[in-house]
PDB file of N, CA and C in Angstrom:
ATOM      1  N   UNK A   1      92.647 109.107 102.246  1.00  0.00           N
ATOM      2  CA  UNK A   1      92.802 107.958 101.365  1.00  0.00           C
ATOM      3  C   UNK A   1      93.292 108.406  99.987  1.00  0.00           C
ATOM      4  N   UNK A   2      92.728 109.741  99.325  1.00  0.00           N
ATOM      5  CA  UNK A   2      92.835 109.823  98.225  1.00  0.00           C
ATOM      6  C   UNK A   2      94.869 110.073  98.149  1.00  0.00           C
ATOM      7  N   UNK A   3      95.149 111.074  98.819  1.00  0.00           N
ATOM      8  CA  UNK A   3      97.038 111.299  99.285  1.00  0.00           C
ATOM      9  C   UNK A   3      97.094 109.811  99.665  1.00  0.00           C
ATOM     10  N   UNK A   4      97.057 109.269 100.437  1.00  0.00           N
ATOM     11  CA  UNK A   4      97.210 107.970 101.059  1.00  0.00           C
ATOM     12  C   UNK A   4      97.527 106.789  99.607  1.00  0.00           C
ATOM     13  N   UNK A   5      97.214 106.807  98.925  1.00  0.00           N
ATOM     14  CA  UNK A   5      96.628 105.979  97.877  1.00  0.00           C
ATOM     15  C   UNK A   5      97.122 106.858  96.807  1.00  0.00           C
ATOM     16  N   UNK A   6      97.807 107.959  97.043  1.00  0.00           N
ATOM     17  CA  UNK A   6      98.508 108.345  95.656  1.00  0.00           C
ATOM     18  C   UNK A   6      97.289 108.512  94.468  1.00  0.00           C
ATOM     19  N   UNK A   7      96.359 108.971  94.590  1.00  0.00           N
ATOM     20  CA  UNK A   7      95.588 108.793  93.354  1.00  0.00           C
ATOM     21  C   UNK A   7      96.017 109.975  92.594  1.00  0.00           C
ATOM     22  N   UNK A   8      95.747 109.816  91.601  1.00  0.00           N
ATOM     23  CA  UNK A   8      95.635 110.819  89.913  1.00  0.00           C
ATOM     24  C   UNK A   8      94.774 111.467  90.111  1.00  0.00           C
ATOM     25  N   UNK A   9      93.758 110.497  89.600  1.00  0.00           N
ATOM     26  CA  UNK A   9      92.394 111.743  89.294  1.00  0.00           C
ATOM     27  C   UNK A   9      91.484 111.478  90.331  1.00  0.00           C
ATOM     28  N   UNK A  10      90.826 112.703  90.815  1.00  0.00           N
ATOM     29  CA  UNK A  10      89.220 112.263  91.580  1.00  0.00           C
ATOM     30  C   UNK A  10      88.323 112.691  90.882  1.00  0.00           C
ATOM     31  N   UNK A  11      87.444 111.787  90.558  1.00  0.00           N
ATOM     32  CA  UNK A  11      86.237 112.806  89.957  1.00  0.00           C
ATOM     33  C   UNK A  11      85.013 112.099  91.163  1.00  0.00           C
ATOM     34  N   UNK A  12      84.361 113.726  90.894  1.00  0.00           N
ATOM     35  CA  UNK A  12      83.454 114.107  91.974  1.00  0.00           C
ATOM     36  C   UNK A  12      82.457 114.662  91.465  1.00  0.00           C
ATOM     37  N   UNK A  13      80.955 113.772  92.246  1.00  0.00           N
ATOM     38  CA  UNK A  13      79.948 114.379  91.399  1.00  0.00           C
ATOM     39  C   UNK A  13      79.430 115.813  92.068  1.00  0.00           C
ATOM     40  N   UNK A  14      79.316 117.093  90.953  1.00  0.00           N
ATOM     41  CA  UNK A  14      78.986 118.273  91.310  1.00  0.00           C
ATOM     42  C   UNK A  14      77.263 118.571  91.917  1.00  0.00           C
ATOM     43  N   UNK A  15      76.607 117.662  91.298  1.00  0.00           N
ATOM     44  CA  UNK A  15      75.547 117.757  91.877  1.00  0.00           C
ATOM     45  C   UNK A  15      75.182 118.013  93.522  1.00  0.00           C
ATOM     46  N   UNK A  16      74.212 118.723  93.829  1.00  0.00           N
ATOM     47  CA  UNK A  16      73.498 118.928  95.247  1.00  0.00           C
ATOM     48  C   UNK A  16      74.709 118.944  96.566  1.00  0.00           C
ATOM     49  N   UNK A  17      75.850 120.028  96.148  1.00  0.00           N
ATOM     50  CA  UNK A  17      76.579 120.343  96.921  1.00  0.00           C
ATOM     51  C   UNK A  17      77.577 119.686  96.860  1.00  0.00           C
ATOM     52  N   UNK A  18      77.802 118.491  96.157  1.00  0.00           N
ATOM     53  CA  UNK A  18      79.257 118.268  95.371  1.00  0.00           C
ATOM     54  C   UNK A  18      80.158 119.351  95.127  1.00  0.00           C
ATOM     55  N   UNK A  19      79.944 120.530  94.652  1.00  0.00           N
ATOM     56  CA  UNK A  19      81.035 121.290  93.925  1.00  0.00           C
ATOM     57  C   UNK A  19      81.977 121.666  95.406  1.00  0.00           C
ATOM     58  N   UNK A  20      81.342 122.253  95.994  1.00  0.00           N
ATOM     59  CA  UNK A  20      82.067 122.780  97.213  1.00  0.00           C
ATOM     60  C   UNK A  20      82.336 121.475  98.216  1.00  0.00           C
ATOM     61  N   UNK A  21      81.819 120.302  98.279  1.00  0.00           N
ATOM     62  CA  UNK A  21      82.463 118.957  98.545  1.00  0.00           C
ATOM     63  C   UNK A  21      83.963 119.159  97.843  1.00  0.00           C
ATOM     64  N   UNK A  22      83.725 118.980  96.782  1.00  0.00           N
ATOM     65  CA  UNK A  22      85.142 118.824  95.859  1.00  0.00           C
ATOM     66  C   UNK A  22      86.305 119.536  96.381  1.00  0.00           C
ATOM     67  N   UNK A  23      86.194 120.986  96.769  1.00  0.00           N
ATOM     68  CA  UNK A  23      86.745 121.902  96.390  1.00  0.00           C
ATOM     69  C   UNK A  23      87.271 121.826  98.135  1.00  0.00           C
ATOM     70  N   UNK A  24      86.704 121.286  99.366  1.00  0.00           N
ATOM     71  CA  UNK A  24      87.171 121.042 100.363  1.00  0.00           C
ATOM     72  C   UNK A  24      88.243 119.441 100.513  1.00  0.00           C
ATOM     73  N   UNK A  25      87.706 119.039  99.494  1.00  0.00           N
ATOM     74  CA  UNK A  25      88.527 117.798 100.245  1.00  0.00           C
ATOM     75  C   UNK A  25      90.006 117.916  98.809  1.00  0.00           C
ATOM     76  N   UNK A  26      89.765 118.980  97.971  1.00  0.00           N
ATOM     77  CA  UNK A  26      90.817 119.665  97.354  1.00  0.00           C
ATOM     78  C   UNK A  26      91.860 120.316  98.361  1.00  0.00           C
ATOM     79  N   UNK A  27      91.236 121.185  98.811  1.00  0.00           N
ATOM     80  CA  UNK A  27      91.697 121.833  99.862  1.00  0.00           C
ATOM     81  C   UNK A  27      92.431 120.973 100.723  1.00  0.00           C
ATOM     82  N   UNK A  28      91.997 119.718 101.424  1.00  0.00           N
ATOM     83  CA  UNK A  28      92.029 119.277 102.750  1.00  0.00           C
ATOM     84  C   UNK A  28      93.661 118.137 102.124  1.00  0.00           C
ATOM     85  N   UNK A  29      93.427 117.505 100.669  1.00  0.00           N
ATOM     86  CA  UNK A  29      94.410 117.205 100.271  1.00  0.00           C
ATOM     87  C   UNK A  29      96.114 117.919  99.789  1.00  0.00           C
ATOM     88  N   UNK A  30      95.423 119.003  99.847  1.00  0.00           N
ATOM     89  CA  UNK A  30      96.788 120.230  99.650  1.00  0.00           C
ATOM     90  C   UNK A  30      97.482 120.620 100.274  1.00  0.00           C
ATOM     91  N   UNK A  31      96.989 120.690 101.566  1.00  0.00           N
ATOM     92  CA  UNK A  31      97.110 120.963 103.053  1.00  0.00           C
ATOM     93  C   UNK A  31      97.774 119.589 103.302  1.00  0.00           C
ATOM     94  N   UNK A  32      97.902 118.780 102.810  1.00  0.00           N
ATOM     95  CA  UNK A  32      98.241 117.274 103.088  1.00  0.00           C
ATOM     96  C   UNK A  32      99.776 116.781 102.110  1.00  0.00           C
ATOM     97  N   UNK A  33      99.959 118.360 101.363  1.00  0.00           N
ATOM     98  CA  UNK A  33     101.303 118.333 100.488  1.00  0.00           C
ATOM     99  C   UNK A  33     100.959 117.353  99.444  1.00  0.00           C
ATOM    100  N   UNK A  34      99.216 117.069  99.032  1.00  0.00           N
ATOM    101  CA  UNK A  34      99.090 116.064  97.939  1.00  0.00           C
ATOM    102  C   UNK A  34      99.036 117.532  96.518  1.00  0.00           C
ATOM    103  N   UNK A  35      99.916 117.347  95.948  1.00  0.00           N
ATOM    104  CA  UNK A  35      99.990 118.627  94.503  1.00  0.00           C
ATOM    105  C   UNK A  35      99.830 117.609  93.594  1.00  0.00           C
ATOM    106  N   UNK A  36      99.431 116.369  93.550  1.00  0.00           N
ATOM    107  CA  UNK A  36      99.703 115.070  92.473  1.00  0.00           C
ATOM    108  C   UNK A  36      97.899 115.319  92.265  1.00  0.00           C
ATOM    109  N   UNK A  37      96.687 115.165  92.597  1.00  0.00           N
ATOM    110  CA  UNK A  37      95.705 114.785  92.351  1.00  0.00           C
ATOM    111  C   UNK A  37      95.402 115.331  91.668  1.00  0.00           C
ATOM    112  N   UNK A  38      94.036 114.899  90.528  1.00  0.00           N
ATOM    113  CA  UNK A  38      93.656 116.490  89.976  1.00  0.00           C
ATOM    114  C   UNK A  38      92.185 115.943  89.764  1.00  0.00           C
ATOM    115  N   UNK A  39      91.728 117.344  90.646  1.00  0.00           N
ATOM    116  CA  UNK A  39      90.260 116.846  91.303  1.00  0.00           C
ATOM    117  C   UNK A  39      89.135 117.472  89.667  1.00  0.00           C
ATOM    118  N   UNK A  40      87.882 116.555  89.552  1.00  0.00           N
ATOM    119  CA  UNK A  40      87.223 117.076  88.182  1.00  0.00           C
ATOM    120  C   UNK A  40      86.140 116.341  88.595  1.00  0.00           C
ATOM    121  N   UNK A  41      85.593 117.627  89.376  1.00  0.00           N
ATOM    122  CA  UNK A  41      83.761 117.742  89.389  1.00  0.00           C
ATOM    123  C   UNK A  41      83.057 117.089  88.111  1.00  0.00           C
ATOM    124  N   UNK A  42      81.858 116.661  88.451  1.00  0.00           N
ATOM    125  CA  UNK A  42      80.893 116.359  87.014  1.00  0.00           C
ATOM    126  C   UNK A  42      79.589 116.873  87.482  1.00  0.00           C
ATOM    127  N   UNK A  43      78.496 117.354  86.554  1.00  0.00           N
ATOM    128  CA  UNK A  43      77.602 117.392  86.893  1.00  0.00           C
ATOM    129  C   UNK A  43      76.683 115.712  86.260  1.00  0.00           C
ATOM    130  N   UNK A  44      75.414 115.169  87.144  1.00  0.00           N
ATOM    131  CA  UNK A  44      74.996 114.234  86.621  1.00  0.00           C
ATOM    132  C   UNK A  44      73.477 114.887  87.014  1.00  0.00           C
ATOM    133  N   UNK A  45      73.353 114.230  84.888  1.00  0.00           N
ATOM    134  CA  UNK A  45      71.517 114.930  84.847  1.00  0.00           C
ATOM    135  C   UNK A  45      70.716 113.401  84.892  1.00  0.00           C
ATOM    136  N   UNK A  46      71.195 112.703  84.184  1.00  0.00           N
ATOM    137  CA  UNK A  46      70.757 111.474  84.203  1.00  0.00           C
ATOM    138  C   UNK A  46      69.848 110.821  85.077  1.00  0.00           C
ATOM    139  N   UNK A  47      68.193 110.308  84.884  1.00  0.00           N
ATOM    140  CA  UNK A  47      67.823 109.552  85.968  1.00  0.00           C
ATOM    141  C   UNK A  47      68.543 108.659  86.449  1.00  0.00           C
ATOM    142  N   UNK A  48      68.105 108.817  87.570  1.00  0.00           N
ATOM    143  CA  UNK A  48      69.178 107.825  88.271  1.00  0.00           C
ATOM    144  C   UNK A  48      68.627 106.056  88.254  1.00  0.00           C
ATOM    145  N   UNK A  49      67.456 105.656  88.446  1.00  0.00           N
ATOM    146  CA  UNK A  49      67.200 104.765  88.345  1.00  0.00           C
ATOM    147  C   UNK A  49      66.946 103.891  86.888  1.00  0.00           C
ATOM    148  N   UNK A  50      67.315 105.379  86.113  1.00  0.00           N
ATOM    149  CA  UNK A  50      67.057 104.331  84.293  1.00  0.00           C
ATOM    150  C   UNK A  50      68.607 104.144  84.155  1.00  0.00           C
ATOM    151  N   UNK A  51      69.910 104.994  84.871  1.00  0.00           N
ATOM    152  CA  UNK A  51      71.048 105.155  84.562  1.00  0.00           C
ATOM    153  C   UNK A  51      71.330 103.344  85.134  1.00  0.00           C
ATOM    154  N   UNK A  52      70.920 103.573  86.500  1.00  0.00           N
ATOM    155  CA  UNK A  52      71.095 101.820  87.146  1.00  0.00           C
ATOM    156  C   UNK A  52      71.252 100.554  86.420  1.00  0.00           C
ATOM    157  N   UNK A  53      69.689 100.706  86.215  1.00  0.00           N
ATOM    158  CA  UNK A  53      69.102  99.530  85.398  1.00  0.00           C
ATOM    159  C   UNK A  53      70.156  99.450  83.921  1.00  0.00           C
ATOM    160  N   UNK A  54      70.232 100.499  83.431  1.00  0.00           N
ATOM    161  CA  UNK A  54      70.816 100.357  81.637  1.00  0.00           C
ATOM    162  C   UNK A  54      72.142 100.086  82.404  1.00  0.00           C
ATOM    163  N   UNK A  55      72.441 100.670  83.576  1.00  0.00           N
ATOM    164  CA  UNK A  55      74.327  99.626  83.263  1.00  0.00           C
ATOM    165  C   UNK A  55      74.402  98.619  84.229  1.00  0.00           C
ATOM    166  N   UNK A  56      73.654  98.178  84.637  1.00  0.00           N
ATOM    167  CA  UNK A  56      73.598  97.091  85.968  1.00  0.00           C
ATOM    168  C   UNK A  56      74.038  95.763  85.251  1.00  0.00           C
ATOM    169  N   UNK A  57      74.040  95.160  84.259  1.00  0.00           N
ATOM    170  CA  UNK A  57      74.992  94.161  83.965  1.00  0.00           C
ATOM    171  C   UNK A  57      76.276  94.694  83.796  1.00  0.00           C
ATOM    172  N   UNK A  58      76.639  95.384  83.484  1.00  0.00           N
ATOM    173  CA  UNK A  58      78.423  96.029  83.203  1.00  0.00           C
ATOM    174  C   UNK A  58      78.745  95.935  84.600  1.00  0.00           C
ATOM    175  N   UNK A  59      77.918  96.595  85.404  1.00  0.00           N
ATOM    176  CA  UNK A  59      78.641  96.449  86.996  1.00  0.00           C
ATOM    177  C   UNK A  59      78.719  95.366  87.151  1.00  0.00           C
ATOM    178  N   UNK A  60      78.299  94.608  87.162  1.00  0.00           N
ATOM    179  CA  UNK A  60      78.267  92.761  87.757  1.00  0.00           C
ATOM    180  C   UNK A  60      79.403  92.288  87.008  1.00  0.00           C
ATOM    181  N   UNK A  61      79.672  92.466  85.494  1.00  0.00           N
ATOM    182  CA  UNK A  61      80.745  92.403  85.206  1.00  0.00           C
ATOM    183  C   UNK A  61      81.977  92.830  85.307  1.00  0.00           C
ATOM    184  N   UNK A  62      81.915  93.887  85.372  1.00  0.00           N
ATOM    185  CA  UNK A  62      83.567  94.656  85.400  1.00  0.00           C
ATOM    186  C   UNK A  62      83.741  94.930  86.612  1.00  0.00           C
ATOM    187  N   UNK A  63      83.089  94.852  88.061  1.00  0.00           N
ATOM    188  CA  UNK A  63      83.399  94.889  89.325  1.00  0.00           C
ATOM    189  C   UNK A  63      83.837  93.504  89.646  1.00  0.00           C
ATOM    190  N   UNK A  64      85.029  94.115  90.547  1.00  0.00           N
ATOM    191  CA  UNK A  64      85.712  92.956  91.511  1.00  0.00           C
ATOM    192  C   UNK A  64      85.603  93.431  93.066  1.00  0.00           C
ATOM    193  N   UNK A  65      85.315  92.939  93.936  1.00  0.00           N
ATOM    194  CA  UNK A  65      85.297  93.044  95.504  1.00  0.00           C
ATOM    195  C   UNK A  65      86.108  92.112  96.189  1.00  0.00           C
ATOM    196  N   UNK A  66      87.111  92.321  96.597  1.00  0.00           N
ATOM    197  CA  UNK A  66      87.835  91.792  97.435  1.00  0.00           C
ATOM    198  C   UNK A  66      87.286  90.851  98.514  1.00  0.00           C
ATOM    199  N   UNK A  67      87.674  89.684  98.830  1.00  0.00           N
ATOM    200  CA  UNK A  67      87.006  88.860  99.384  1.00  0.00           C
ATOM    201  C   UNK A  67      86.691  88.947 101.099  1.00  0.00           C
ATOM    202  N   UNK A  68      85.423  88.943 101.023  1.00  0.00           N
ATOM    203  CA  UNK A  68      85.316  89.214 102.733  1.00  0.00           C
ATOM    204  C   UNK A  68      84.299  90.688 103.140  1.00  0.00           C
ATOM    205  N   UNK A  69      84.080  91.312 101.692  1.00  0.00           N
ATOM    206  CA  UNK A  69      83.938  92.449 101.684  1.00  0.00           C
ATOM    207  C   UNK A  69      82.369  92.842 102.191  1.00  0.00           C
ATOM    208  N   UNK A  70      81.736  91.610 102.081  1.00  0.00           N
ATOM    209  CA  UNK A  70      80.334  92.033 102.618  1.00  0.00           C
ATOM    210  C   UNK A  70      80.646  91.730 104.414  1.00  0.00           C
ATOM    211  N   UNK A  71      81.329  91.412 104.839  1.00  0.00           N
ATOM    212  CA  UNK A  71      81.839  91.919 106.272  1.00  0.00           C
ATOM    213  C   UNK A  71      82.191  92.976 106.530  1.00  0.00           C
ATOM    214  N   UNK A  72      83.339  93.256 105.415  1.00  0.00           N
ATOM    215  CA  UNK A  72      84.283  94.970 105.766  1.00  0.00           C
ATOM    216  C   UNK A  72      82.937  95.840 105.494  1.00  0.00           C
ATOM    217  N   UNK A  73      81.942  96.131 104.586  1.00  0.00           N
ATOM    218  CA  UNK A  73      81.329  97.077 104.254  1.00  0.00           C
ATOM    219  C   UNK A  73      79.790  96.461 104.549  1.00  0.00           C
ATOM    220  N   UNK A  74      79.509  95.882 105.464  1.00  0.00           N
ATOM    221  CA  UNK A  74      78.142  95.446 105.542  1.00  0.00           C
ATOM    222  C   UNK A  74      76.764  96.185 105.118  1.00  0.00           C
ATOM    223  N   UNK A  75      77.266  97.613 105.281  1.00  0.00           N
ATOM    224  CA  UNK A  75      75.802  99.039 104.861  1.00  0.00           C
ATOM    225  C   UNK A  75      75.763  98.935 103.632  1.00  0.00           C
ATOM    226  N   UNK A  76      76.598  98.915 102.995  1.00  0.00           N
ATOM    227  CA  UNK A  76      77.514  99.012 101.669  1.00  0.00           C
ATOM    228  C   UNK A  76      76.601  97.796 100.771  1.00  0.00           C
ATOM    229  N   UNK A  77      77.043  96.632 101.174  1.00  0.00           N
ATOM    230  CA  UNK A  77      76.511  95.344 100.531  1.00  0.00           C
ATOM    231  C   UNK A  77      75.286  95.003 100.683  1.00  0.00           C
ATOM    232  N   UNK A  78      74.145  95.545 101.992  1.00  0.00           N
ATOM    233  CA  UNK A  78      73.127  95.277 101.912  1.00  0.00           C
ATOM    234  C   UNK A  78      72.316  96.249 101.215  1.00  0.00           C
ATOM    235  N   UNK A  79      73.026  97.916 100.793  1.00  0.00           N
ATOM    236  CA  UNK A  79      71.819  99.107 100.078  1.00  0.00           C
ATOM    237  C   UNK A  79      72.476  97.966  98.669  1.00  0.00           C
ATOM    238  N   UNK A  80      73.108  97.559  98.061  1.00  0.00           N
ATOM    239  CA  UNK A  80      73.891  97.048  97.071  1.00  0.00           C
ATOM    240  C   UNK A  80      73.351  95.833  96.781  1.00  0.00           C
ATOM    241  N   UNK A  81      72.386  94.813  97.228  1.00  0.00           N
ATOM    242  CA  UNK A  81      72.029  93.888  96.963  1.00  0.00           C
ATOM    243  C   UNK A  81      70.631  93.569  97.402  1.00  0.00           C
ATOM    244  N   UNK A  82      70.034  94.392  97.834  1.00  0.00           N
ATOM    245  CA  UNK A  82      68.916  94.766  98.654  1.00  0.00           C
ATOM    246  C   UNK A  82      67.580  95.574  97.381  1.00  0.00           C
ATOM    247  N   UNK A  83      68.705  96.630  96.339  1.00  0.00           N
ATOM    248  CA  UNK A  83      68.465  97.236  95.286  1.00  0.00           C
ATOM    249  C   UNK A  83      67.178  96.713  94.544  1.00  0.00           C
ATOM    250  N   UNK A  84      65.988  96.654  94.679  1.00  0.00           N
ATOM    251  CA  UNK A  84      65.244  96.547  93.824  1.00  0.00           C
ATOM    252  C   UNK A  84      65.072  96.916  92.304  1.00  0.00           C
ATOM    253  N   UNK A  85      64.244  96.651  90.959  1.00  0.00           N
ATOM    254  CA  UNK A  85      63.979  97.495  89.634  1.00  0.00           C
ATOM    255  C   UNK A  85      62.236  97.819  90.189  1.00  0.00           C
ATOM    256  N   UNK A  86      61.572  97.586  90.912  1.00  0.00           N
ATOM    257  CA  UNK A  86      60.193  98.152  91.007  1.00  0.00           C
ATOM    258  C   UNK A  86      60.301  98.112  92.892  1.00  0.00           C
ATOM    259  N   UNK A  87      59.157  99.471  92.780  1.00  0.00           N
ATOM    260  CA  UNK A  87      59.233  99.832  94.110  1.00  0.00           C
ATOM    261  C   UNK A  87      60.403 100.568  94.426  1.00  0.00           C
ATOM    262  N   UNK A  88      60.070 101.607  95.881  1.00  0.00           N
ATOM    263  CA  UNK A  88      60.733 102.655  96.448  1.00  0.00           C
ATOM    264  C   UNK A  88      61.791 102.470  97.221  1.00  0.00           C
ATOM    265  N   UNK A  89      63.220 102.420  96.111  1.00  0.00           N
ATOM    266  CA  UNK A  89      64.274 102.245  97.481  1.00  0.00           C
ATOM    267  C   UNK A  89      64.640 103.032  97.877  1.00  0.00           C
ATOM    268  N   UNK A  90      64.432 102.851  99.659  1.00  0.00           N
ATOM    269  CA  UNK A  90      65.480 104.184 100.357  1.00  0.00           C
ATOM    270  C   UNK A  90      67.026 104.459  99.903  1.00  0.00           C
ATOM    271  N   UNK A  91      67.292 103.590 100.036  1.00  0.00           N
ATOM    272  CA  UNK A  91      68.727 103.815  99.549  1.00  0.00           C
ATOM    273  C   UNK A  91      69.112 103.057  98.350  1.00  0.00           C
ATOM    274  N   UNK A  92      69.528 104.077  97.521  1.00  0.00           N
ATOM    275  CA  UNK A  92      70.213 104.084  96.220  1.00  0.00           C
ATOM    276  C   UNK A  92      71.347 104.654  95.699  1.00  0.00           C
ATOM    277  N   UNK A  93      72.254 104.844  96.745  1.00  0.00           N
ATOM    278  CA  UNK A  93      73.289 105.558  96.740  1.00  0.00           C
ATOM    279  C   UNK A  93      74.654 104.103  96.271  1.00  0.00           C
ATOM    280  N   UNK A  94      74.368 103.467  96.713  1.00  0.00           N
ATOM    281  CA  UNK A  94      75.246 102.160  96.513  1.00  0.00           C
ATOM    282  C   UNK A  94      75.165 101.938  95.096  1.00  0.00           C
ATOM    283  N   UNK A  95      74.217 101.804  94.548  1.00  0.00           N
ATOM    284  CA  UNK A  95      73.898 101.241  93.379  1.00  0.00           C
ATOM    285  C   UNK A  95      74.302 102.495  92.486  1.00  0.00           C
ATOM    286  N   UNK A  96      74.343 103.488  92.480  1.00  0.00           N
ATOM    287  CA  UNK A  96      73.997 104.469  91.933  1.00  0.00           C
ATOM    288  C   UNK A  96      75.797 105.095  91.455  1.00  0.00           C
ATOM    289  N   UNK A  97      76.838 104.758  92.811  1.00  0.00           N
ATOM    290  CA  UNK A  97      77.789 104.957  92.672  1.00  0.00           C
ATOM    291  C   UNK A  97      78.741 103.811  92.098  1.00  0.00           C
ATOM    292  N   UNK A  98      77.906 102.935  91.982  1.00  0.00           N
ATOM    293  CA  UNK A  98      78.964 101.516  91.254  1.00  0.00           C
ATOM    294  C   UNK A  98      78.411 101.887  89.339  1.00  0.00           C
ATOM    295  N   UNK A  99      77.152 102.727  89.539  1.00  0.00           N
ATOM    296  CA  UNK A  99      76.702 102.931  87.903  1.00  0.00           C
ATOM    297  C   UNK A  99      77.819 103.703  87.541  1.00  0.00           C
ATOM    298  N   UNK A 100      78.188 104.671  88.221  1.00  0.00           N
ATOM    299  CA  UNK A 100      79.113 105.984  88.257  1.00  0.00           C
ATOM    300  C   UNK A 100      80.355 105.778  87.953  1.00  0.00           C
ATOM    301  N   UNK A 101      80.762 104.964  88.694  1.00  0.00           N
ATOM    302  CA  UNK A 101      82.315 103.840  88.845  1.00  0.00           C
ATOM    303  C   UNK A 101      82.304 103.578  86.811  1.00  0.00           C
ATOM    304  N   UNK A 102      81.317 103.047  86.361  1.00  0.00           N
ATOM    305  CA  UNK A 102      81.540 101.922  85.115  1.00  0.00           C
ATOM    306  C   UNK A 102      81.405 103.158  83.825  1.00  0.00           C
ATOM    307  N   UNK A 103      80.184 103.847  84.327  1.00  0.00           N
ATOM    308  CA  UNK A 103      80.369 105.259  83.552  1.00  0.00           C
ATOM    309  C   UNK A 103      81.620 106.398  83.134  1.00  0.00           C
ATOM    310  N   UNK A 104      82.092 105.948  84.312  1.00  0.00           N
ATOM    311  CA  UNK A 104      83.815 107.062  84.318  1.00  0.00           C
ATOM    312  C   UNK A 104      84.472 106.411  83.499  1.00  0.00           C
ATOM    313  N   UNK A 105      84.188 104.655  83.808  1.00  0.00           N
ATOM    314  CA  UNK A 105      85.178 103.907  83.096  1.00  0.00           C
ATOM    315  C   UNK A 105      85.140 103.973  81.387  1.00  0.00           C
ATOM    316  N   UNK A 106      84.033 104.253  81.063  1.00  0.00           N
ATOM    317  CA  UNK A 106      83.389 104.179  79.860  1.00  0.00           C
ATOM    318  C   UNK A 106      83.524 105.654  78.759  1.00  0.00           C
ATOM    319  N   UNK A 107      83.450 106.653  79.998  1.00  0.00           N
ATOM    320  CA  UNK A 107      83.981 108.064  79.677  1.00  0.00           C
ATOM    321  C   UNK A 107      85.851 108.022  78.981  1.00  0.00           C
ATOM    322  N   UNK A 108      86.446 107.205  79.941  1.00  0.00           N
ATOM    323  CA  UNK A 108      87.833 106.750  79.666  1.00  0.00           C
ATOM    324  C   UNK A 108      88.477 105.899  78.271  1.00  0.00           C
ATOM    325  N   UNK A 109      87.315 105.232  78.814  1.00  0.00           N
ATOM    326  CA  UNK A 109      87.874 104.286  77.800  1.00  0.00           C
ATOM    327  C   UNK A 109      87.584 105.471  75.729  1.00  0.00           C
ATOM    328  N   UNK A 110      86.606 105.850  75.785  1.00  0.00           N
ATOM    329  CA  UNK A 110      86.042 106.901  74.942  1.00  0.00           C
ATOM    330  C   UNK A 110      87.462 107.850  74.486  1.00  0.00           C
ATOM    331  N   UNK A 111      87.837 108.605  75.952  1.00  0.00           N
ATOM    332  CA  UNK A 111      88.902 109.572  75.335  1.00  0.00           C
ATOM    333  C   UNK A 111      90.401 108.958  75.619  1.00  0.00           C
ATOM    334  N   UNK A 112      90.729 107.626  75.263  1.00  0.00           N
ATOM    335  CA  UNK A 112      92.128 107.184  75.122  1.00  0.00           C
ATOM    336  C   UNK A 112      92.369 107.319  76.763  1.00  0.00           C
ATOM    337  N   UNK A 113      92.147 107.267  77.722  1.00  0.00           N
ATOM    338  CA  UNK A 113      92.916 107.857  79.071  1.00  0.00           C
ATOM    339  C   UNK A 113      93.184 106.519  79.793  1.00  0.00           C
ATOM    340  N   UNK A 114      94.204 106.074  80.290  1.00  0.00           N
ATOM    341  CA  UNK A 114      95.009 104.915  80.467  1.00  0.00           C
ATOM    342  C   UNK A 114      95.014 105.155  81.922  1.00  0.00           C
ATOM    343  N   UNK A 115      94.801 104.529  83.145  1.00  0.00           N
ATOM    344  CA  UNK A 115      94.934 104.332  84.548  1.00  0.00           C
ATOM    345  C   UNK A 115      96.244 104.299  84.891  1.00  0.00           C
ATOM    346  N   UNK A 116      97.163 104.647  85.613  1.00  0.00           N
ATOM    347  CA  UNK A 116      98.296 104.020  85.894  1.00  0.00           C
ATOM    348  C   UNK A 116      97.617 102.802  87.032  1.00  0.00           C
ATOM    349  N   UNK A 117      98.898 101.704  86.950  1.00  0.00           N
ATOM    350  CA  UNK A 117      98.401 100.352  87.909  1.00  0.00           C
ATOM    351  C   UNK A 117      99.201 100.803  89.122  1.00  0.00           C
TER     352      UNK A 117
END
């Protein structure tokens, strides 16, 4: 997807075996004649559930989902809306990567860096 989709940048979180994640699907895109991407690990220290909560209105705002999408991604939309603020969620990976999504955006917006459309 990432060759597929022509992307720029990937950023990839380095944490708990991220780095060498990165550095394969670097690999696996190169091998794929993609020389356009340019892959940039992060490490994240941040709790994850105070990171949620403090940007969980920005996500509701600045996310768009294509219509139909709690069909296309059903796992997706139910760890994603399912998300509790008290009590033990198993899965927090949904929530956690749409915080991530608004954070990059926010990192961006910070150092001037413009998306191509």
């Amino acid at each position: 997807m990432i060759t597929g989709d022509a992307i720029d940048i990937a950023v990839i979180e380095s944490n708990n075996g991220g780095q060498g994640f990165c550095r394969a699907v670097e690999k696996q895109c190169r091998m794929m004649g993609n020389g356009r991407t340019r892959f940039v690990p992060f490490h994240q220290s941040g709790n994850k559930n105070v990171r949620i909560f403090t940007r969980s209105a920005e996500v509701q705002n600045l996310t768009y989902f294509p219509v139909g999408w709690e069909r296309t991604f059903p796992e997706f939309h139910k760890h994603l809306t399912n998300y509790m603020k008290v009590g033990n969620n198993k899965y927090d990976d949904a929530p956690d990567c749409m915080t991530g999504t608004i954070e990059q955006r926010g990192r961006n917006v910070a150092q001037g860096v413009t998306v191509r459309k």
